[in-house]
C-alpha atoms as a PDB file:
ATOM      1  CA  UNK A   1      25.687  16.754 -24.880  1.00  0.00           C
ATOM      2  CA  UNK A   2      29.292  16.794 -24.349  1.00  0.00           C
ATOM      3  CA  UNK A   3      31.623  15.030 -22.345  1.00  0.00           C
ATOM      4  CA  UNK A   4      31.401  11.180 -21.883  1.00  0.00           C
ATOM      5  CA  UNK A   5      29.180   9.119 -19.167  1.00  0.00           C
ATOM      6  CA  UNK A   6      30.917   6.251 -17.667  1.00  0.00           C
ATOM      7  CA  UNK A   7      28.156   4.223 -15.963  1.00  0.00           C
ATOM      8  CA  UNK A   8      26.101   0.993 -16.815  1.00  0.00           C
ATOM      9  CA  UNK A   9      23.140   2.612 -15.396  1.00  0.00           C
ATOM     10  CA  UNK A  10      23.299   5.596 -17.616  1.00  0.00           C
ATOM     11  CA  UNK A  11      22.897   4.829 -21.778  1.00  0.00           C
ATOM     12  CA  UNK A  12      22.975   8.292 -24.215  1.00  0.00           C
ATOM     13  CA  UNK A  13      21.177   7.646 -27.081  1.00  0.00           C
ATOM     14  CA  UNK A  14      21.325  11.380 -28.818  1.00  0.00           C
ATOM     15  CA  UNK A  15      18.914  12.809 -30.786  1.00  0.00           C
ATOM     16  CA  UNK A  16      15.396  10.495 -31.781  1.00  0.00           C
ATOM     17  CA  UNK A  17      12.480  11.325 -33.000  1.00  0.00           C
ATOM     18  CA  UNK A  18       9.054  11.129 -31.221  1.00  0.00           C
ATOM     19  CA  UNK A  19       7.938   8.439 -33.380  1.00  0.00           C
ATOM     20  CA  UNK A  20      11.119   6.460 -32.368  1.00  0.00           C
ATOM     21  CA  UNK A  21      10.192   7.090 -28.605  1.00  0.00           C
ATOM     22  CA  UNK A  22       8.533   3.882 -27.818  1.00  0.00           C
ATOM     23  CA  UNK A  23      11.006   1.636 -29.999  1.00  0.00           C
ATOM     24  CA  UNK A  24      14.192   3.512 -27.961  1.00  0.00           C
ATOM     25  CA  UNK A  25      11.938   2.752 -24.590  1.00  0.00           C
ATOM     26  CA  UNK A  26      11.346  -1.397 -25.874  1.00  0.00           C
ATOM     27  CA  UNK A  27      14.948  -1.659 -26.541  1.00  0.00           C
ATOM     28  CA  UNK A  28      16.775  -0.073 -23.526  1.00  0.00           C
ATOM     29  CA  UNK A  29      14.012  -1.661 -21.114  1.00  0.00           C
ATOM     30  CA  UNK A  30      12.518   1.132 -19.584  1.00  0.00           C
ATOM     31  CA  UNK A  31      10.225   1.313 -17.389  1.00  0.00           C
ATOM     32  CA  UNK A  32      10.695   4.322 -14.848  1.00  0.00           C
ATOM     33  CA  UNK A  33      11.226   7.307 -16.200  1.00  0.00           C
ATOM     34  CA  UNK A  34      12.663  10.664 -13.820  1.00  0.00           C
ATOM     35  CA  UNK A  35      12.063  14.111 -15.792  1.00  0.00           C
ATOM     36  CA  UNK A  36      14.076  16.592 -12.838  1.00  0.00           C
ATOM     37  CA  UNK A  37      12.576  20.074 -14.110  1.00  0.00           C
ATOM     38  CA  UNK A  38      13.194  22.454 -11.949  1.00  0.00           C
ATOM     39  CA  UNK A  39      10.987  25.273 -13.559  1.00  0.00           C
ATOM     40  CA  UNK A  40       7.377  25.007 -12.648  1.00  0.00           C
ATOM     41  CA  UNK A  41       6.624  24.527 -16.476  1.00  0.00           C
ATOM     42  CA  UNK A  42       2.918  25.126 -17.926  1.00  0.00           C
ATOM     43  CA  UNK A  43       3.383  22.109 -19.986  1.00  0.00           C
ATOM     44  CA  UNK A  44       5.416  18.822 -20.085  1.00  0.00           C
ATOM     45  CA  UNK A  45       5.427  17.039 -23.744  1.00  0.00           C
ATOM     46  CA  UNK A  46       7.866  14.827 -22.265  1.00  0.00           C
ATOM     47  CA  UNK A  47       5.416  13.690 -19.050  1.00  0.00           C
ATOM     48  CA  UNK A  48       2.610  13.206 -21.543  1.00  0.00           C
ATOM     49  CA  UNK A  49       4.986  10.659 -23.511  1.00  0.00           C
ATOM     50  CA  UNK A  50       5.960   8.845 -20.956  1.00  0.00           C
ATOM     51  CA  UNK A  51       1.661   8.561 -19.794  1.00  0.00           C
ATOM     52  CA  UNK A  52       0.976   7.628 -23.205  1.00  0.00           C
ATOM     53  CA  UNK A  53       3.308   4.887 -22.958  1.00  0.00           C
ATOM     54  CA  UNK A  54       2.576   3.541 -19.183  1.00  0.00           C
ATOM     55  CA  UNK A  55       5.694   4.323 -18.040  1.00  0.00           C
ATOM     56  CA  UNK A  56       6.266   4.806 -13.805  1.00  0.00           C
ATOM     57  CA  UNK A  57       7.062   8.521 -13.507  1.00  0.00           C
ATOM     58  CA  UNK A  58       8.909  10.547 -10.768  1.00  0.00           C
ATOM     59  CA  UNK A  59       8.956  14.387 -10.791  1.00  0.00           C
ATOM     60  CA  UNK A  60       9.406  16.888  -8.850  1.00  0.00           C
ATOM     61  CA  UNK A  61       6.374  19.257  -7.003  1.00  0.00           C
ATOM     62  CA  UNK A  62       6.374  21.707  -9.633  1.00  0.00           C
ATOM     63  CA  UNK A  63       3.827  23.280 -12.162  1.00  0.00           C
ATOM     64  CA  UNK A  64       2.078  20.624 -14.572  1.00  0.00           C
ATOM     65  CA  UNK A  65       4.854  18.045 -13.909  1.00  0.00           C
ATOM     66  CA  UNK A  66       2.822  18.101 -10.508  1.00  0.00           C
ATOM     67  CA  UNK A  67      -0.271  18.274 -11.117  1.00  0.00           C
ATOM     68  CA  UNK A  68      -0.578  15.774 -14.436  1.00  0.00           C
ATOM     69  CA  UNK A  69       1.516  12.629 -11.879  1.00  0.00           C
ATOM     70  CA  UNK A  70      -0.219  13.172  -8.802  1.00  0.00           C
ATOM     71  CA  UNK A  71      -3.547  12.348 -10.899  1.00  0.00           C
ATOM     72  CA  UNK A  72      -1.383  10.004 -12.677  1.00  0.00           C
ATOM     73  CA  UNK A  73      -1.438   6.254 -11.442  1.00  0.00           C
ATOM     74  CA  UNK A  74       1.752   5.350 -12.187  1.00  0.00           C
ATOM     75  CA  UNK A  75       3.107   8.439 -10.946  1.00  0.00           C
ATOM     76  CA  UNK A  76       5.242   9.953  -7.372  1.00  0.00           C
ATOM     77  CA  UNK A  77       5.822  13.319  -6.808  1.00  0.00           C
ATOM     78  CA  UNK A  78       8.903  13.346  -5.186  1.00  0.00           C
ATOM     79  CA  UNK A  79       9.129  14.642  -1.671  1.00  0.00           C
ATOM     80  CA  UNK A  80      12.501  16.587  -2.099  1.00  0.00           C
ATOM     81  CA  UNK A  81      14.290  18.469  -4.777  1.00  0.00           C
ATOM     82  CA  UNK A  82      17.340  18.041  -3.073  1.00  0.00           C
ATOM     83  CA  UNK A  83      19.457  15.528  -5.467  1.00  0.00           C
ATOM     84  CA  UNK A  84      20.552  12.525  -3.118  1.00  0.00           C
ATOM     85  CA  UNK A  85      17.332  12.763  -1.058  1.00  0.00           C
ATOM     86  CA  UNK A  86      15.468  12.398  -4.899  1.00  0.00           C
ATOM     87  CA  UNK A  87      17.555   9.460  -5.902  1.00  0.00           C
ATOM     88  CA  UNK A  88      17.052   7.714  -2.539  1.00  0.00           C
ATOM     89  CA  UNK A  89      13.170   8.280  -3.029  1.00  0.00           C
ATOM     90  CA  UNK A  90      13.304   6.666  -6.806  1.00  0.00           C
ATOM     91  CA  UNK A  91      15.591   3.738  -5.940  1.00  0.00           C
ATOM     92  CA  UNK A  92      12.938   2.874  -3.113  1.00  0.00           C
ATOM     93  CA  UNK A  93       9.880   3.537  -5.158  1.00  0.00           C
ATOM     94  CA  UNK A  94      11.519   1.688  -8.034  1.00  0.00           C
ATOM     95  CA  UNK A  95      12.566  -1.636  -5.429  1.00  0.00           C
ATOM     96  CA  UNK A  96       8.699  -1.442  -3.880  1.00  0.00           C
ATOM     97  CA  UNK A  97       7.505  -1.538  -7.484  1.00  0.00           C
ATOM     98  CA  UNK A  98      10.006  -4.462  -7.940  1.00  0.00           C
ATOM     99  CA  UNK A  99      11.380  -2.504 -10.969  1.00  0.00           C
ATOM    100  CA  UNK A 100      14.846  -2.081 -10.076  1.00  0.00           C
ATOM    101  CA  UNK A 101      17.089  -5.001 -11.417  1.00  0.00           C
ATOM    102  CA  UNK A 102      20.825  -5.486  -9.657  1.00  0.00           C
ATOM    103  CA  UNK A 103      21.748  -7.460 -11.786  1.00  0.00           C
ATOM    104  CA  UNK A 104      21.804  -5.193 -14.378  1.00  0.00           C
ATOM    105  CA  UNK A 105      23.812  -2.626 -12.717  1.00  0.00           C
ATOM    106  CA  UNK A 106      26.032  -5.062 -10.903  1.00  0.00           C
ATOM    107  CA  UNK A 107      25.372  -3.078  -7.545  1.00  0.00           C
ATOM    108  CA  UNK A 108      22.580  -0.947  -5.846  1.00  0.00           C
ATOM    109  CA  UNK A 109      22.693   2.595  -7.164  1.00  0.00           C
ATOM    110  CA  UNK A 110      23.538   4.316  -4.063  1.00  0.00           C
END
Protein backbone atom coordinates (compact mmCIF):
# COMPACT_ATOMS: atom_id res chain seq x y z
CA UNK A 1 0.00 0.00 0.00
CA UNK A 2 1.07 3.39 -0.79
CA UNK A 3 0.20 6.67 0.23
CA UNK A 4 -0.45 7.54 3.96
CA UNK A 5 -3.93 7.16 6.04
CA UNK A 6 -4.63 9.96 8.31
CA UNK A 7 -7.43 8.68 10.58
CA UNK A 8 -7.66 7.25 14.23
CA UNK A 9 -10.16 4.85 13.03
CA UNK A 10 -7.98 3.40 10.38
CA UNK A 11 -4.42 1.51 11.74
CA UNK A 12 -2.07 -0.21 8.67
CA UNK A 13 -0.28 -2.83 10.00
CA UNK A 14 1.49 -4.26 6.56
CA UNK A 15 2.28 -7.52 5.88
CA UNK A 16 1.58 -10.51 8.93
CA UNK A 17 1.46 -13.77 8.83
CA UNK A 18 -1.63 -16.02 9.44
CA UNK A 19 -0.25 -17.29 12.55
CA UNK A 20 0.13 -13.61 13.74
CA UNK A 21 -3.64 -13.03 12.82
CA UNK A 22 -5.18 -13.44 16.16
CA UNK A 23 -2.23 -11.65 18.16
CA UNK A 24 -2.63 -8.42 15.46
CA UNK A 25 -6.67 -8.85 16.20
CA UNK A 26 -5.91 -8.96 20.51
CA UNK A 27 -3.77 -6.00 20.17
CA UNK A 28 -5.65 -3.50 17.89
CA UNK A 29 -9.07 -4.59 19.65
CA UNK A 30 -10.99 -5.91 17.02
CA UNK A 31 -13.95 -7.08 17.00
CA UNK A 32 -15.94 -6.30 13.65
CA UNK A 33 -14.38 -7.06 10.82
CA UNK A 34 -15.79 -5.57 6.97
CA UNK A 35 -14.15 -7.69 3.98
CA UNK A 36 -15.86 -5.26 0.81
CA UNK A 37 -15.23 -7.89 -2.13
CA UNK A 38 -16.83 -7.00 -4.85
CA UNK A 39 -16.23 -10.25 -6.96
CA UNK A 40 -18.61 -13.00 -6.14
CA UNK A 41 -15.50 -15.13 -5.04
CA UNK A 42 -15.76 -19.13 -4.73
CA UNK A 43 -13.81 -18.89 -1.62
CA UNK A 44 -12.96 -16.39 1.21
CA UNK A 45 -9.72 -17.48 3.41
CA UNK A 46 -10.09 -14.22 4.91
CA UNK A 47 -14.08 -14.80 6.07
CA UNK A 48 -13.05 -18.20 7.40
CA UNK A 49 -10.35 -16.33 9.68
CA UNK A 50 -12.30 -14.01 10.93
CA UNK A 51 -15.21 -17.27 11.87
CA UNK A 52 -12.46 -19.06 13.35
CA UNK A 53 -11.77 -16.28 15.54
CA UNK A 54 -15.54 -15.07 16.51
CA UNK A 55 -15.21 -12.02 15.01
CA UNK A 56 -18.76 -9.89 13.89
CA UNK A 57 -18.56 -9.90 10.08
CA UNK A 58 -20.16 -7.60 7.41
CA UNK A 59 -19.99 -8.44 3.66
CA UNK A 60 -21.46 -7.81 0.89
CA UNK A 61 -24.34 -10.26 -1.08
CA UNK A 62 -21.88 -11.90 -3.12
CA UNK A 63 -20.64 -15.54 -3.85
CA UNK A 64 -19.31 -17.48 -0.62
CA UNK A 65 -18.81 -14.17 1.28
CA UNK A 66 -22.74 -14.58 1.17
CA UNK A 67 -23.52 -17.60 1.67
CA UNK A 68 -20.74 -18.67 4.59
CA UNK A 69 -22.26 -15.06 6.92
CA UNK A 70 -25.77 -15.44 6.33
CA UNK A 71 -25.33 -19.06 8.03
CA UNK A 72 -22.88 -17.35 10.13
CA UNK A 73 -24.15 -16.04 13.63
CA UNK A 74 -22.14 -13.33 14.00
CA UNK A 75 -22.57 -12.32 10.58
CA UNK A 76 -24.82 -9.31 8.24
CA UNK A 77 -24.96 -9.32 4.78
CA UNK A 78 -25.10 -5.94 3.96
CA UNK A 79 -28.13 -4.59 2.21
CA UNK A 80 -26.23 -2.23 -0.27
CA UNK A 81 -22.97 -2.18 -2.10
CA UNK A 82 -23.22 1.31 -2.48
CA UNK A 83 -20.24 2.77 -0.12
CA UNK A 84 -21.99 5.38 2.29
CA UNK A 85 -25.23 3.33 2.40
CA UNK A 86 -22.57 0.19 3.61
CA UNK A 87 -20.88 2.28 6.20
CA UNK A 88 -24.19 3.62 7.56
CA UNK A 89 -25.40 -0.14 7.81
CA UNK A 90 -21.99 -1.21 9.84
CA UNK A 91 -21.89 1.83 12.15
CA UNK A 92 -25.61 0.84 13.13
CA UNK A 93 -25.06 -2.85 13.32
CA UNK A 94 -21.82 -2.17 15.18
CA UNK A 95 -23.84 0.58 17.88
CA UNK A 96 -26.90 -2.24 18.23
CA UNK A 97 -24.16 -4.75 19.01
CA UNK A 98 -22.78 -2.07 21.44
CA UNK A 99 -19.38 -2.55 19.67
CA UNK A 100 -18.69 0.78 18.48
CA UNK A 101 -16.62 2.87 21.07
CA UNK A 102 -16.62 7.00 20.61
CA UNK A 103 -14.37 7.39 22.63
CA UNK A 104 -11.93 5.86 20.75
CA UNK A 105 -12.47 7.73 17.66
CA UNK A 106 -13.24 10.99 19.37
CA UNK A 107 -16.48 11.34 17.14
CA UNK A 108 -19.14 9.09 15.37
CA UNK A 109 -17.78 7.85 12.07
CA UNK A 110 -20.15 9.48 9.84
Amino acid sequence: MTGRIDSKAITVTGPYRREDLPGLVERHRLSLFFLPSVWPETFCYTAEEVMAMGGYLAVFGLGAQEERVRNYARGRVLGSMEPLAALEEIVEWGKELTLWDETLLGTDPL
